[in-house]
Each structure stands twice: as structure tokens, then as C-alpha cells.
PDB file of N, CA and C in Angstrom:
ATOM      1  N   UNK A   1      15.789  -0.536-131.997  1.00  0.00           N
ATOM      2  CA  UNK A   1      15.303  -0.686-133.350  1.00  0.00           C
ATOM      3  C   UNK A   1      16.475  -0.491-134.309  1.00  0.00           C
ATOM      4  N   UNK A   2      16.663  -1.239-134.789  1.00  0.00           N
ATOM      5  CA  UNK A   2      17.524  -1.567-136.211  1.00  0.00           C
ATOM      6  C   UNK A   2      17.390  -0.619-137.361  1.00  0.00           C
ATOM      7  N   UNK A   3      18.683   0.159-137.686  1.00  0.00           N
ATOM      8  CA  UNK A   3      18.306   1.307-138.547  1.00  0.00           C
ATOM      9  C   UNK A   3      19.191   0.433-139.811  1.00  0.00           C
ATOM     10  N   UNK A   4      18.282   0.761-141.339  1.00  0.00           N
ATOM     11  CA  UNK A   4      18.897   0.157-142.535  1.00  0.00           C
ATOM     12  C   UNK A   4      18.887   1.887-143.188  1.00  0.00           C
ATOM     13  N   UNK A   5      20.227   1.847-143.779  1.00  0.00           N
ATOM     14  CA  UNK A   5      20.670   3.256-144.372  1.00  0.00           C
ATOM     15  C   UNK A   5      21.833   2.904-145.665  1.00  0.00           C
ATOM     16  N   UNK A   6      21.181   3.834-146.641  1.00  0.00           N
ATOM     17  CA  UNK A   6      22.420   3.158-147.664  1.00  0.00           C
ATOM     18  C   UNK A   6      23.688   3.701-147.575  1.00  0.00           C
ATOM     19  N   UNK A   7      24.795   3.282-148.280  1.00  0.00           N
ATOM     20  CA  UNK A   7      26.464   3.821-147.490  1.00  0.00           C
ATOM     21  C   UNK A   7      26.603   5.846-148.481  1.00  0.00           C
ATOM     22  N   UNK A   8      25.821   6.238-149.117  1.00  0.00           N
ATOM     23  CA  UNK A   8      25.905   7.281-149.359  1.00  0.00           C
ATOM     24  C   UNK A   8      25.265   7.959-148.315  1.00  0.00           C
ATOM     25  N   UNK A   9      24.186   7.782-147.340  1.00  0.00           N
ATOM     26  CA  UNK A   9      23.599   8.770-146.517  1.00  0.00           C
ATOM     27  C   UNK A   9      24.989   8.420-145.541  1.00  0.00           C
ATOM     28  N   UNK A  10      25.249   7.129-145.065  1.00  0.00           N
ATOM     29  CA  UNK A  10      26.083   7.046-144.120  1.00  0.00           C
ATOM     30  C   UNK A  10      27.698   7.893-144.509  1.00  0.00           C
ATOM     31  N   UNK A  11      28.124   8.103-145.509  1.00  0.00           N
ATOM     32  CA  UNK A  11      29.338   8.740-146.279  1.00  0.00           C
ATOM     33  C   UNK A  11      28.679  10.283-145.768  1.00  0.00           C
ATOM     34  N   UNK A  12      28.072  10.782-146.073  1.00  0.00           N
ATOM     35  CA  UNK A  12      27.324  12.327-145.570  1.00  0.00           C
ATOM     36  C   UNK A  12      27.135  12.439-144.411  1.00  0.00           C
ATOM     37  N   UNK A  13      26.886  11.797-143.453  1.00  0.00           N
ATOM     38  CA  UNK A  13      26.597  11.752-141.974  1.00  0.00           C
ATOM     39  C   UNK A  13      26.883  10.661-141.197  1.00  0.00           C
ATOM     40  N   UNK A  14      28.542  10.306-141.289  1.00  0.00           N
ATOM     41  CA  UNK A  14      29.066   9.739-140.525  1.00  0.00           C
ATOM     42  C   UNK A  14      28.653   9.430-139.241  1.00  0.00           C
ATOM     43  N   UNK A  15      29.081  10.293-138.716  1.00  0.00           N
ATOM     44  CA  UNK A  15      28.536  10.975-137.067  1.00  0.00           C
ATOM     45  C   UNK A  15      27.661  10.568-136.591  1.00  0.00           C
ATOM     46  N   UNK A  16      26.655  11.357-137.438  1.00  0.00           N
ATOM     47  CA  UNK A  16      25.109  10.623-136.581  1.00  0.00           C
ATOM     48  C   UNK A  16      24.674   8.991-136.613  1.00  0.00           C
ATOM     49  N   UNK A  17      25.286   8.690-137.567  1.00  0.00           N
ATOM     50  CA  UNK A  17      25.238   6.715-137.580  1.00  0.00           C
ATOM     51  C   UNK A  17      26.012   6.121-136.653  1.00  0.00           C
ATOM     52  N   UNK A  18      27.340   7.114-136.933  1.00  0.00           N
ATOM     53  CA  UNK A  18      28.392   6.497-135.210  1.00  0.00           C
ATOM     54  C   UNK A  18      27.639   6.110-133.965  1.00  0.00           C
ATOM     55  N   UNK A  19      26.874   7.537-134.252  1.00  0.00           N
ATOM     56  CA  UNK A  19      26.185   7.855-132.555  1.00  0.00           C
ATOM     57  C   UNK A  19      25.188   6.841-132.394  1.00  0.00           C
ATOM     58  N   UNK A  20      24.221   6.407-133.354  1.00  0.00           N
ATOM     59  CA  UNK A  20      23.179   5.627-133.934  1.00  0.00           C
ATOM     60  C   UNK A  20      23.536   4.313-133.003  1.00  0.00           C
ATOM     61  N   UNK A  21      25.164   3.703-133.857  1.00  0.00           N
ATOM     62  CA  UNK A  21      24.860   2.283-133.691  1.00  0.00           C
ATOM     63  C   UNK A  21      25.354   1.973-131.905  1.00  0.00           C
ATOM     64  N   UNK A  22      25.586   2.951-131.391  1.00  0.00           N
ATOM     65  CA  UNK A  22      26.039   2.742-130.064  1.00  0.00           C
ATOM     66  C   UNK A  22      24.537   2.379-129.320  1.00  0.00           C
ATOM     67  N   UNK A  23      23.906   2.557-129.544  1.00  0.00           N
ATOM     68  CA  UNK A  23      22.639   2.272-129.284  1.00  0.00           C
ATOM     69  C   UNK A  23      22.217   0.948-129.913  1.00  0.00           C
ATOM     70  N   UNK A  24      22.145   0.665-131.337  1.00  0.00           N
ATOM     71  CA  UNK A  24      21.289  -0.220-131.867  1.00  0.00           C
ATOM     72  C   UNK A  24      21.894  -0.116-133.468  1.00  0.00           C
ATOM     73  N   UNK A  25      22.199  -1.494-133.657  1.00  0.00           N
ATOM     74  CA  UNK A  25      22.759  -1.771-134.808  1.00  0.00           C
ATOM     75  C   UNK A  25      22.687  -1.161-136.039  1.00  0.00           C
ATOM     76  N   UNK A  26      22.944  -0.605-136.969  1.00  0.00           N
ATOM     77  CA  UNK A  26      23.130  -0.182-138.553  1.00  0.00           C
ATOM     78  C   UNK A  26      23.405  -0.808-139.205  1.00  0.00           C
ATOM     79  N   UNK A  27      22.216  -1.111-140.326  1.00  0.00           N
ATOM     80  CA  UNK A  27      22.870  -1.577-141.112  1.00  0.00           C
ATOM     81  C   UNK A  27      22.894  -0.749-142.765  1.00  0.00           C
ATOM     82  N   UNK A  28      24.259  -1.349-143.222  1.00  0.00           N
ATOM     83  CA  UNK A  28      24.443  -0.219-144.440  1.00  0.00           C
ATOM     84  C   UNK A  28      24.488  -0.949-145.634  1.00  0.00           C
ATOM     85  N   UNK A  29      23.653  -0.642-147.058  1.00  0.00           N
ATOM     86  CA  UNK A  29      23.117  -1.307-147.899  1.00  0.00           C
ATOM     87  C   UNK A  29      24.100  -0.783-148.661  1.00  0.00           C
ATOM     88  N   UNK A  30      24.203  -2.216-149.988  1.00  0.00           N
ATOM     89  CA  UNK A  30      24.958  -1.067-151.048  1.00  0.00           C
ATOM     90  C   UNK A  30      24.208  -2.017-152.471  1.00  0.00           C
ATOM     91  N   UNK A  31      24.133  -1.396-153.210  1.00  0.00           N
ATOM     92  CA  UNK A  31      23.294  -1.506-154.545  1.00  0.00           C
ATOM     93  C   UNK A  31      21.614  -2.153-153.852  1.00  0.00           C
ATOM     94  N   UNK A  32      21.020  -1.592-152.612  1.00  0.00           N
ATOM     95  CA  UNK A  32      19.967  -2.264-152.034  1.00  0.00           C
ATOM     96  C   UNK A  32      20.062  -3.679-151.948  1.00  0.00           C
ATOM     97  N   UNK A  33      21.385  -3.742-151.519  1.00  0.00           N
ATOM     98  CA  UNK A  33      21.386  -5.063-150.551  1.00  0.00           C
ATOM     99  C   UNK A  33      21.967  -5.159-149.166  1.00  0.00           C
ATOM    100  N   UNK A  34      21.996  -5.750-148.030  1.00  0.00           N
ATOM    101  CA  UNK A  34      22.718  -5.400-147.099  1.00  0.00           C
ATOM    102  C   UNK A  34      24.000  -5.836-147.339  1.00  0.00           C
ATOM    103  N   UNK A  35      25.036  -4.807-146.512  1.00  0.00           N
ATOM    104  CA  UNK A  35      26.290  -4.807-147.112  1.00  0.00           C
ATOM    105  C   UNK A  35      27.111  -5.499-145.408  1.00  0.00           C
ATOM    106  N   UNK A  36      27.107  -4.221-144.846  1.00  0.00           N
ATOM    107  CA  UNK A  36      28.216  -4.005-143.607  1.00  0.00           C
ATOM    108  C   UNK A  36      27.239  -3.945-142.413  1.00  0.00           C
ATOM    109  N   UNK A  37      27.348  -3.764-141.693  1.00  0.00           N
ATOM    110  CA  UNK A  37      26.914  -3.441-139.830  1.00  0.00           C
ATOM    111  C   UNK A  37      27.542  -2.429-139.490  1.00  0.00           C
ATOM    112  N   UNK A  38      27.231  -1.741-138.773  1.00  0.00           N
ATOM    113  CA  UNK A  38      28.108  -0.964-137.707  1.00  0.00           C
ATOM    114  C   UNK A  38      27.562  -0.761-136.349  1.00  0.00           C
ATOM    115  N   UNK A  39      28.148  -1.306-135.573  1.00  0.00           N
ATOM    116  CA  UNK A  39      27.891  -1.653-134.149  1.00  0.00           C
ATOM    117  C   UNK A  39      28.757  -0.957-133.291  1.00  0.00           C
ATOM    118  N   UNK A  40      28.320  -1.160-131.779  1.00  0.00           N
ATOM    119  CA  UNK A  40      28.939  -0.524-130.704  1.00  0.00           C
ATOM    120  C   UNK A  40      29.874  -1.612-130.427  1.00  0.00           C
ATOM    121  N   UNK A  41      30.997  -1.213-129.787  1.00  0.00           N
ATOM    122  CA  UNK A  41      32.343  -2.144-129.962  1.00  0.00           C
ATOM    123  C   UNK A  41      32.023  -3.087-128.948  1.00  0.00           C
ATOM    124  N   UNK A  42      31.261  -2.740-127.888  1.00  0.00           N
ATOM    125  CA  UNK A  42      30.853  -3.471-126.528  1.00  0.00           C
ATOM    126  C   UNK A  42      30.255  -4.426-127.237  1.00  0.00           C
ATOM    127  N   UNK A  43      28.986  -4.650-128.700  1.00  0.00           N
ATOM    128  CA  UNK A  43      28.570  -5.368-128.848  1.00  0.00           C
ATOM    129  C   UNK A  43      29.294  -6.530-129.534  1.00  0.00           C
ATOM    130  N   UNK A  44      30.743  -5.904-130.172  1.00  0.00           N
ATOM    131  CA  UNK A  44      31.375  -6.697-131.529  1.00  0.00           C
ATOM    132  C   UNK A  44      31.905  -7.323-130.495  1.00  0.00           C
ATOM    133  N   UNK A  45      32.668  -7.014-129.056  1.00  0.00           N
ATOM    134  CA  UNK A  45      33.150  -8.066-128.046  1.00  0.00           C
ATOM    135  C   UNK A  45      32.484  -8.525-127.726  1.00  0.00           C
ATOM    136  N   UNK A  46      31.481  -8.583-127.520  1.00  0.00           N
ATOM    137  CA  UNK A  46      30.069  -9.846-126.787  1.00  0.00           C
ATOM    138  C   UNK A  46      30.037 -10.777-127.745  1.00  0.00           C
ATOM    139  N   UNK A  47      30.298 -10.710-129.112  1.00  0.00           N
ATOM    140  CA  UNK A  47      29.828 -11.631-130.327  1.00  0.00           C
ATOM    141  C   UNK A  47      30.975 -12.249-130.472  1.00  0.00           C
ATOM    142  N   UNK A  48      32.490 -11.399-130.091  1.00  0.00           N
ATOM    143  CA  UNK A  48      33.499 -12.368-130.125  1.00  0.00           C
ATOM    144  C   UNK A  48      33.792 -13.209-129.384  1.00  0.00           C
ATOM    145  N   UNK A  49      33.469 -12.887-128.138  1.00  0.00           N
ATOM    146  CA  UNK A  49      33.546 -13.617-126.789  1.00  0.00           C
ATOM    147  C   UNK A  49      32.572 -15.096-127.033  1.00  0.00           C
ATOM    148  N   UNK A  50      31.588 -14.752-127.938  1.00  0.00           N
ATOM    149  CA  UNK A  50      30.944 -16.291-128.067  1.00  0.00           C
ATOM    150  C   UNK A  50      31.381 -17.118-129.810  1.00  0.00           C
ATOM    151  N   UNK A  51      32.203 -16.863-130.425  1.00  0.00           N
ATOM    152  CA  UNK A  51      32.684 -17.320-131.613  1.00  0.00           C
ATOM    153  C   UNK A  51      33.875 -18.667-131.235  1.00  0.00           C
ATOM    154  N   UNK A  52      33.162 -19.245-131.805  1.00  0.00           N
ATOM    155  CA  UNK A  52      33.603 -20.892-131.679  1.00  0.00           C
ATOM    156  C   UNK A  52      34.933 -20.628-133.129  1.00  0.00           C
ATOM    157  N   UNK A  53      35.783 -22.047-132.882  1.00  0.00           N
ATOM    158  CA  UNK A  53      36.992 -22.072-133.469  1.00  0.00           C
ATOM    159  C   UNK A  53      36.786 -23.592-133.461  1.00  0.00           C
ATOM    160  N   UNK A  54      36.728 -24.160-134.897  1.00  0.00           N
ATOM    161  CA  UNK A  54      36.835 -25.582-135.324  1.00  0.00           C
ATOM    162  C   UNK A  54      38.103 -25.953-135.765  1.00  0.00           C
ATOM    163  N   UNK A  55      38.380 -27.271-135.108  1.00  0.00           N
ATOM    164  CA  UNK A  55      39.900 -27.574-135.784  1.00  0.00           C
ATOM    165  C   UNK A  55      39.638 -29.050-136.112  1.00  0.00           C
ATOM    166  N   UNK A  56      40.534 -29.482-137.118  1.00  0.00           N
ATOM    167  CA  UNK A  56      40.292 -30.744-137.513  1.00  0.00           C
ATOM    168  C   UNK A  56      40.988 -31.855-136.355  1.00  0.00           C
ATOM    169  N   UNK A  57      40.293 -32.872-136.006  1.00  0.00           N
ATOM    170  CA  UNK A  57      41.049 -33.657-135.295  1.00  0.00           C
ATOM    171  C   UNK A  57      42.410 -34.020-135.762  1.00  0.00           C
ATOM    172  N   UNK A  58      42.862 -34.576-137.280  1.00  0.00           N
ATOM    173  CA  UNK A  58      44.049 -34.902-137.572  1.00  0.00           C
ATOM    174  C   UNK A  58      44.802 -33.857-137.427  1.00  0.00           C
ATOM    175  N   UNK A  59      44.646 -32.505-136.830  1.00  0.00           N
ATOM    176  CA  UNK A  59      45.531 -31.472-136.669  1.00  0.00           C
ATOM    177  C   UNK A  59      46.044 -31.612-135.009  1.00  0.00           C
ATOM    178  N   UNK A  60      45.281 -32.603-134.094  1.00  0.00           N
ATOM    179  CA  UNK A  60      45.737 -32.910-132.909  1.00  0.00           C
ATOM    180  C   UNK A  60      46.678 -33.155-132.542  1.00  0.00           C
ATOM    181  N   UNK A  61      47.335 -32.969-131.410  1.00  0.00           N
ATOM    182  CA  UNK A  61      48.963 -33.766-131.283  1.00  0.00           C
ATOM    183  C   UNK A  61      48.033 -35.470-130.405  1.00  0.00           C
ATOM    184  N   UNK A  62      48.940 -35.948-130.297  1.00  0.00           N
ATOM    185  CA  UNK A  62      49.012 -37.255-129.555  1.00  0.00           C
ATOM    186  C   UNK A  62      48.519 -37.004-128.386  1.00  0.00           C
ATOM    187  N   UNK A  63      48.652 -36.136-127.097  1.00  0.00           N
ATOM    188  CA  UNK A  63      48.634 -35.840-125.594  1.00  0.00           C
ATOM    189  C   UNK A  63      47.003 -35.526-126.192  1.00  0.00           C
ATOM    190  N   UNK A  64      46.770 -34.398-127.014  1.00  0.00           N
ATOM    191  CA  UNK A  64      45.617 -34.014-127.095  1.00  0.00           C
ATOM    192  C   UNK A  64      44.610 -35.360-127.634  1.00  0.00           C
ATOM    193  N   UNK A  65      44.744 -35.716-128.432  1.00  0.00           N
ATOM    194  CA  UNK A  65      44.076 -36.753-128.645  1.00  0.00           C
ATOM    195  C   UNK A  65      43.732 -38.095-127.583  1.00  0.00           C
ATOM    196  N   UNK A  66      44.774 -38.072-126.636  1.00  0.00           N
ATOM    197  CA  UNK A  66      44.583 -38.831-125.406  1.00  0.00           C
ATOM    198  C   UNK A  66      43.639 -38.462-124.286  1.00  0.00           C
ATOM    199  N   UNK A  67      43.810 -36.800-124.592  1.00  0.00           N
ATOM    200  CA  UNK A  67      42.935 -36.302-123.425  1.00  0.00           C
ATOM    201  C   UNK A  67      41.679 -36.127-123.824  1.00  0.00           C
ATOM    202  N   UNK A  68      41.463 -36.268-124.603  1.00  0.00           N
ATOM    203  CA  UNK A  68      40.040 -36.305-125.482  1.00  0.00           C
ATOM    204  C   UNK A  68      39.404 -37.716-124.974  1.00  0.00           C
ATOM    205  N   UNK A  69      39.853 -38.614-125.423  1.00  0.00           N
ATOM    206  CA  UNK A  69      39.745 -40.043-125.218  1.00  0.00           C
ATOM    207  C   UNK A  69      39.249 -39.920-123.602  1.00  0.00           C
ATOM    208  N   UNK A  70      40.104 -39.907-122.847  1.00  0.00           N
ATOM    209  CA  UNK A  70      39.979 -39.794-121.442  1.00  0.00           C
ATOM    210  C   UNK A  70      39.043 -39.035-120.665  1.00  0.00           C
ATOM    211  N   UNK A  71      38.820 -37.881-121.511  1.00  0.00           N
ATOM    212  CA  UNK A  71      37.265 -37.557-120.535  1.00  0.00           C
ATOM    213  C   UNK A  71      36.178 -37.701-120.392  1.00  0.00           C
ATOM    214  N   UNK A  72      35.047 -37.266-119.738  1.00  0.00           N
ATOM    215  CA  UNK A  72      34.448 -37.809-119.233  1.00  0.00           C
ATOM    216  C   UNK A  72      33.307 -36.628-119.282  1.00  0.00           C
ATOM    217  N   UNK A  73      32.199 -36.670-119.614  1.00  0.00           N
ATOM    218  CA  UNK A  73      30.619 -36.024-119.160  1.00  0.00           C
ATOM    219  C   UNK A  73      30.380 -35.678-117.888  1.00  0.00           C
ATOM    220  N   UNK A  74      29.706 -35.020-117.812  1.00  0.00           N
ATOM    221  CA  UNK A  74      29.371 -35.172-116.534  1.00  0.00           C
ATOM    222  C   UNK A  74      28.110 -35.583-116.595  1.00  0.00           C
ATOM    223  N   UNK A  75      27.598 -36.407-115.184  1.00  0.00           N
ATOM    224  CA  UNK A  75      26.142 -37.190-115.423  1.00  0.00           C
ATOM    225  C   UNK A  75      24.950 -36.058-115.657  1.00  0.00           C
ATOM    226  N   UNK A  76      24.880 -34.697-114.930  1.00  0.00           N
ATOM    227  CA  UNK A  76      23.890 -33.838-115.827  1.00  0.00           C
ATOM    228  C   UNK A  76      24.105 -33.570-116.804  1.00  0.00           C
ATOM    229  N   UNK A  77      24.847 -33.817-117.832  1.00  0.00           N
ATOM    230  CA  UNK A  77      24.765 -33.043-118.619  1.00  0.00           C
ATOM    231  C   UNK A  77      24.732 -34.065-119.610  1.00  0.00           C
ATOM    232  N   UNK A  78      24.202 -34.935-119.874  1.00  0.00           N
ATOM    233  CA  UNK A  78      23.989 -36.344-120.600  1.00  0.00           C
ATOM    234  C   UNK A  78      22.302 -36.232-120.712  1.00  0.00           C
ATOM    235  N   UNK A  79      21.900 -36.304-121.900  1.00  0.00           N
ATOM    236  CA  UNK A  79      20.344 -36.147-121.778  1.00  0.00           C
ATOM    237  C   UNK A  79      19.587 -37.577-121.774  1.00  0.00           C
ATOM    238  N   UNK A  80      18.656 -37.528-121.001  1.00  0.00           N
ATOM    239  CA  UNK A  80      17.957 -38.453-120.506  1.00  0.00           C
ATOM    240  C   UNK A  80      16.803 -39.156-121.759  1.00  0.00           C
TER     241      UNK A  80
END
């Protein structure tokens, strides 16, 4: 369960929110809006581990742009 706490209780009791989000996310409000997170680090690597990186094609070199061209699907994975 998801704890929402504003950043003055969290400024007073660090600690126990530390301990908190190792368990289950925090989140910390500021003028009653949500502000920040504070999470268990295991979780901030699980979320990085799936964060995509867009690049513009005209930023391609030539080889890359060839190898693009050149591959290939595989037949499962083409929807029917």
C-alpha cells in the first residue's frame, strides 16, 4: 500500500519513510500536490532496467542505417 505524506512530516521522520519505502512506495506532496517518490533502490533499478532511449534516425551512421534496412522479423512475431 502506497503511503502519500507531505515533505514536512517526511523532514521530521526521515527514517521511518526510509524504512517505509523499502517496502512500498512514498509518495511526498508539496503545496498538496504530488511532488517526489521515494522508493527502494531495487525498485528504481527494475524501472531503469526497462527505460527505453529514442534516437533520431538522422543521428544514424551509414553501417547503422544499413543494418536496419537489412533485418528481418521474425515470422512469430508478425501479427496475423
Amino acid at each position: 500500500m502506497t503511503t502519500t505524506v507531505t515533505t514536512a512530516a517526511v523532514s521530521k521522520n526521515f527514517g521511518a519513510y526510509q524504512d517505509a519505502a523499502v517496502r512500498d512506495p512514498v509518495i511526498i506532496t508539496k503545496n498538496g500536490r504530488p511532488h517526489t517518490v521515494l522508493l527502494a533502490y531495487e525498485d528504481f533499478v527494475r524501472l531503469l532496467k526497462r527505460d527505453r532511449r529514442v534516437e533520431l534516425t538522422a543521428e544514424l551512421g551509414a553501417d547503422e542505417v544499413a543494418a536496419v534496412e537489412a533485418s528481418e522479423m521474425e515470422p512469430e512475431s508478425i501479427p496475423s
